[in-house]
C-alpha atoms as a PDB file:
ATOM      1  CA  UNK A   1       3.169  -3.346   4.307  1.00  0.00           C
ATOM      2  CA  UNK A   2       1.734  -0.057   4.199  1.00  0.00           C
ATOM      3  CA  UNK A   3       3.022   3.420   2.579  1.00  0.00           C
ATOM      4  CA  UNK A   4       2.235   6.449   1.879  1.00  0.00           C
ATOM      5  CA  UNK A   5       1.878   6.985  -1.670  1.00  0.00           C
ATOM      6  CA  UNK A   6       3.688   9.972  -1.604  1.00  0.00           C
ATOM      7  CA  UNK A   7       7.216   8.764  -0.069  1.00  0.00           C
ATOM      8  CA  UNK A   8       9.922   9.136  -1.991  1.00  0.00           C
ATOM      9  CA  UNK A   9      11.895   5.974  -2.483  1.00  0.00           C
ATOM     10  CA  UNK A  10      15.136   7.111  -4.399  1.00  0.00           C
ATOM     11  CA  UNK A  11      17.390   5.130  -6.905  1.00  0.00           C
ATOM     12  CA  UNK A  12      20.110   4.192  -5.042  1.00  0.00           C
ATOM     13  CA  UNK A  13      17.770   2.485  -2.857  1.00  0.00           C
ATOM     14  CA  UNK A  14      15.635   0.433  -5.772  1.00  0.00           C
ATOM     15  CA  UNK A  15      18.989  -0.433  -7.631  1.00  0.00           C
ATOM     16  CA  UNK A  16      20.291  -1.851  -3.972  1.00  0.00           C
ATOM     17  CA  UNK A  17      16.855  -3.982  -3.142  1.00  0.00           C
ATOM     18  CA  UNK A  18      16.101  -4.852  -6.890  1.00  0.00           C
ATOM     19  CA  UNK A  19      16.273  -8.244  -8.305  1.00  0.00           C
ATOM     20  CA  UNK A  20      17.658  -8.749 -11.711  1.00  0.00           C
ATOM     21  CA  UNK A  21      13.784 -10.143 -12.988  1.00  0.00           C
ATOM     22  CA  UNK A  22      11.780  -8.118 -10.669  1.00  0.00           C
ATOM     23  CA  UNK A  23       8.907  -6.613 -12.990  1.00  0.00           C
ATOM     24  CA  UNK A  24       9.313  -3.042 -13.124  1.00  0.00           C
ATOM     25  CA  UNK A  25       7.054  -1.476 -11.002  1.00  0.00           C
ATOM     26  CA  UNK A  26       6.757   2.552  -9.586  1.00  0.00           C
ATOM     27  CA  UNK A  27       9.308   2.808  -6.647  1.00  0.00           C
ATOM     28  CA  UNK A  28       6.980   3.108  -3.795  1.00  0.00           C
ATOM     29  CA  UNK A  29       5.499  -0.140  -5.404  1.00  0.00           C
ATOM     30  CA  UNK A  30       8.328  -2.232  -5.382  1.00  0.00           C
ATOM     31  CA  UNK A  31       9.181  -1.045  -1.549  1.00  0.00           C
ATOM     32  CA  UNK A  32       5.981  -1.811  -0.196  1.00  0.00           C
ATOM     33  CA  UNK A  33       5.951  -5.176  -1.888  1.00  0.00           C
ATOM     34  CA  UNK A  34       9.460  -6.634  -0.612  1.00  0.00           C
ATOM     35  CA  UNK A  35       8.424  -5.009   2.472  1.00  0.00           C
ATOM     36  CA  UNK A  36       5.581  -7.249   2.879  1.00  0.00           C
ATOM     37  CA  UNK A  37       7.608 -10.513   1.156  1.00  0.00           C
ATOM     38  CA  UNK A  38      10.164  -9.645   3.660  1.00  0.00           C
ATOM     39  CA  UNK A  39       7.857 -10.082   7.270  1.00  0.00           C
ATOM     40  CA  UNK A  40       6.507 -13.057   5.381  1.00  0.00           C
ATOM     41  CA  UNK A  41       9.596 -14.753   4.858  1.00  0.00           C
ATOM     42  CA  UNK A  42      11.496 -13.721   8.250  1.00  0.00           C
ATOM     43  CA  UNK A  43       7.873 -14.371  10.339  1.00  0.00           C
ATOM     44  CA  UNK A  44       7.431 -17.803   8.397  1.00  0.00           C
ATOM     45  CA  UNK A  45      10.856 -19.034  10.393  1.00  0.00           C
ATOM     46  CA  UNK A  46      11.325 -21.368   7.386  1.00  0.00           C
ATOM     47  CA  UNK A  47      14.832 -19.646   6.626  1.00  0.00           C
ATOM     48  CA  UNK A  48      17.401 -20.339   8.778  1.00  0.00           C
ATOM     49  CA  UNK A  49      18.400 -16.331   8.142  1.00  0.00           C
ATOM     50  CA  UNK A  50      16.366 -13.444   7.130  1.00  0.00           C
ATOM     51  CA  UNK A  51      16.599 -12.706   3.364  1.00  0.00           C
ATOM     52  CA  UNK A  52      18.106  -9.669   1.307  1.00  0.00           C
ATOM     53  CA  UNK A  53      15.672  -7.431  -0.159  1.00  0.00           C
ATOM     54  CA  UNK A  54      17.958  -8.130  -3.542  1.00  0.00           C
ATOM     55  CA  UNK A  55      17.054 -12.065  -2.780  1.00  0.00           C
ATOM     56  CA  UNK A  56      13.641 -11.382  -3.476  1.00  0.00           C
ATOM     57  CA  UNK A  57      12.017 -11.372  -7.191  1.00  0.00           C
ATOM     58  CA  UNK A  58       8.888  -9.861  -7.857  1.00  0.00           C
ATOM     59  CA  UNK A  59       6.553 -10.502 -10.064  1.00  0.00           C
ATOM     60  CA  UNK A  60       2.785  -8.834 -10.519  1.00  0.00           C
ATOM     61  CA  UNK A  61       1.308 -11.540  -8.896  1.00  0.00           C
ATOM     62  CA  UNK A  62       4.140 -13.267  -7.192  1.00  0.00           C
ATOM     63  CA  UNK A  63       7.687 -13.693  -5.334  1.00  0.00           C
ATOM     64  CA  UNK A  64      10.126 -16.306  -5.275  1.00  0.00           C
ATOM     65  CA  UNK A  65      13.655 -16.126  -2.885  1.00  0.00           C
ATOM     66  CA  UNK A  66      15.713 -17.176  -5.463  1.00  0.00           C
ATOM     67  CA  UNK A  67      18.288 -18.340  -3.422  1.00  0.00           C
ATOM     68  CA  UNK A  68      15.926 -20.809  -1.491  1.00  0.00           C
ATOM     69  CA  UNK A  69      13.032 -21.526  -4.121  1.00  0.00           C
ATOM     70  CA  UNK A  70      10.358 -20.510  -1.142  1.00  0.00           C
ATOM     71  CA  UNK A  71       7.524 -18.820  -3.649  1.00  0.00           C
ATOM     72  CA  UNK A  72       4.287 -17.008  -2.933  1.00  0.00           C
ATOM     73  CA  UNK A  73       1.803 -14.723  -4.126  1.00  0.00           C
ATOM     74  CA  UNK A  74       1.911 -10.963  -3.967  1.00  0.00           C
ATOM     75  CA  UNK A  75      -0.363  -8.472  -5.141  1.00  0.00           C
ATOM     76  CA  UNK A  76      -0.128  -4.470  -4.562  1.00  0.00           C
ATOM     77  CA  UNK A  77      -3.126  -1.799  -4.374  1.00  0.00           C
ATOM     78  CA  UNK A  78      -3.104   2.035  -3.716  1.00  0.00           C
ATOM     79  CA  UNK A  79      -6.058   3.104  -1.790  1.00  0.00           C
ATOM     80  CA  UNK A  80      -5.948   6.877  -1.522  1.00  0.00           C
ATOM     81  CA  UNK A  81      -2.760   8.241  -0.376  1.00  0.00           C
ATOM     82  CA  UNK A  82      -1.722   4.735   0.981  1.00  0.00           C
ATOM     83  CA  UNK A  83      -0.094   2.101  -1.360  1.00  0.00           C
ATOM     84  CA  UNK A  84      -0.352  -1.195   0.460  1.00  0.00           C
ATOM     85  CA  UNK A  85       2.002  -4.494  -0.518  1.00  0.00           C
ATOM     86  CA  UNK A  86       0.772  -7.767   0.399  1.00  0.00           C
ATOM     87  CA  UNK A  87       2.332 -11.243   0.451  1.00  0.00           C
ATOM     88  CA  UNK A  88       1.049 -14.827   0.900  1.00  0.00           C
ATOM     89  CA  UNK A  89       2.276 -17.885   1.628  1.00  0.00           C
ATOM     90  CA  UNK A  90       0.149 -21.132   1.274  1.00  0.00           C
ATOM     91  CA  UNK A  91       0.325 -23.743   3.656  1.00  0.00           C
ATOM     92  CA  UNK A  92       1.183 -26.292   0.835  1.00  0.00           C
ATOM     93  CA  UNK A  93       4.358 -23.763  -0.258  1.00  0.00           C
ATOM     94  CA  UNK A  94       5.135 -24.180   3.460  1.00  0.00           C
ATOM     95  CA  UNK A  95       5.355 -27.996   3.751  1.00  0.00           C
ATOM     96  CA  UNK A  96       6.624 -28.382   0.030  1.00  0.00           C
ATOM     97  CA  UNK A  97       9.626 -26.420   1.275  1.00  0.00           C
ATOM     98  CA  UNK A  98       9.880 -28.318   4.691  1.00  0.00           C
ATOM     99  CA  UNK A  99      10.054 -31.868   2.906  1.00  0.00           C
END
């Protein structure tokens, strides 16, 4: 996912997409990273549903969907006035969860 650095993401909006263990992280950071867990989840078409933002726990390094157990890796970077969020998932989380 890919921001501007800039945007303003306000609190009612964090406090309705947080996770109770999400590491705290700058706004804009925390958007752009359940952003990107978010298209990997729904593209990955292992959930029968698309998940809630507030389903999603972040981590520096990693998410889980807490509900499910699906985990990844995720990893943020700011590059000017861009912040991007990225999100992985390894073939071996994929079949682990499909067993």
């Amino acid at each position: 996912d890919v921001e501007r650095a800039d945007r303003v993401v306000k609190e009612p909006i964090v406090e309705r997409i947080s996770h109770p263990r999400d590491e705290r992280l700058r706004n804009i950071e925390l958007w752009a990273l359940k952003e990107a867990v978010f298209k990997c989840v729904a593209n990955s078409e292992l959930l029968p549903e698309a998940p809630l933002f507030s389903e999603l726990k972040i981590t520096a390094s990693h998410w889980e969907h807490t509900p499910s157990g699906l985990k990844g890796e995720c990893q943020v970077e700011r590059h000017e006035e861009l912040v991007l969020g990225k999100a992985f998932l390894s073939p071996h989380e994929a079949e682990r969860f499909l067993r």
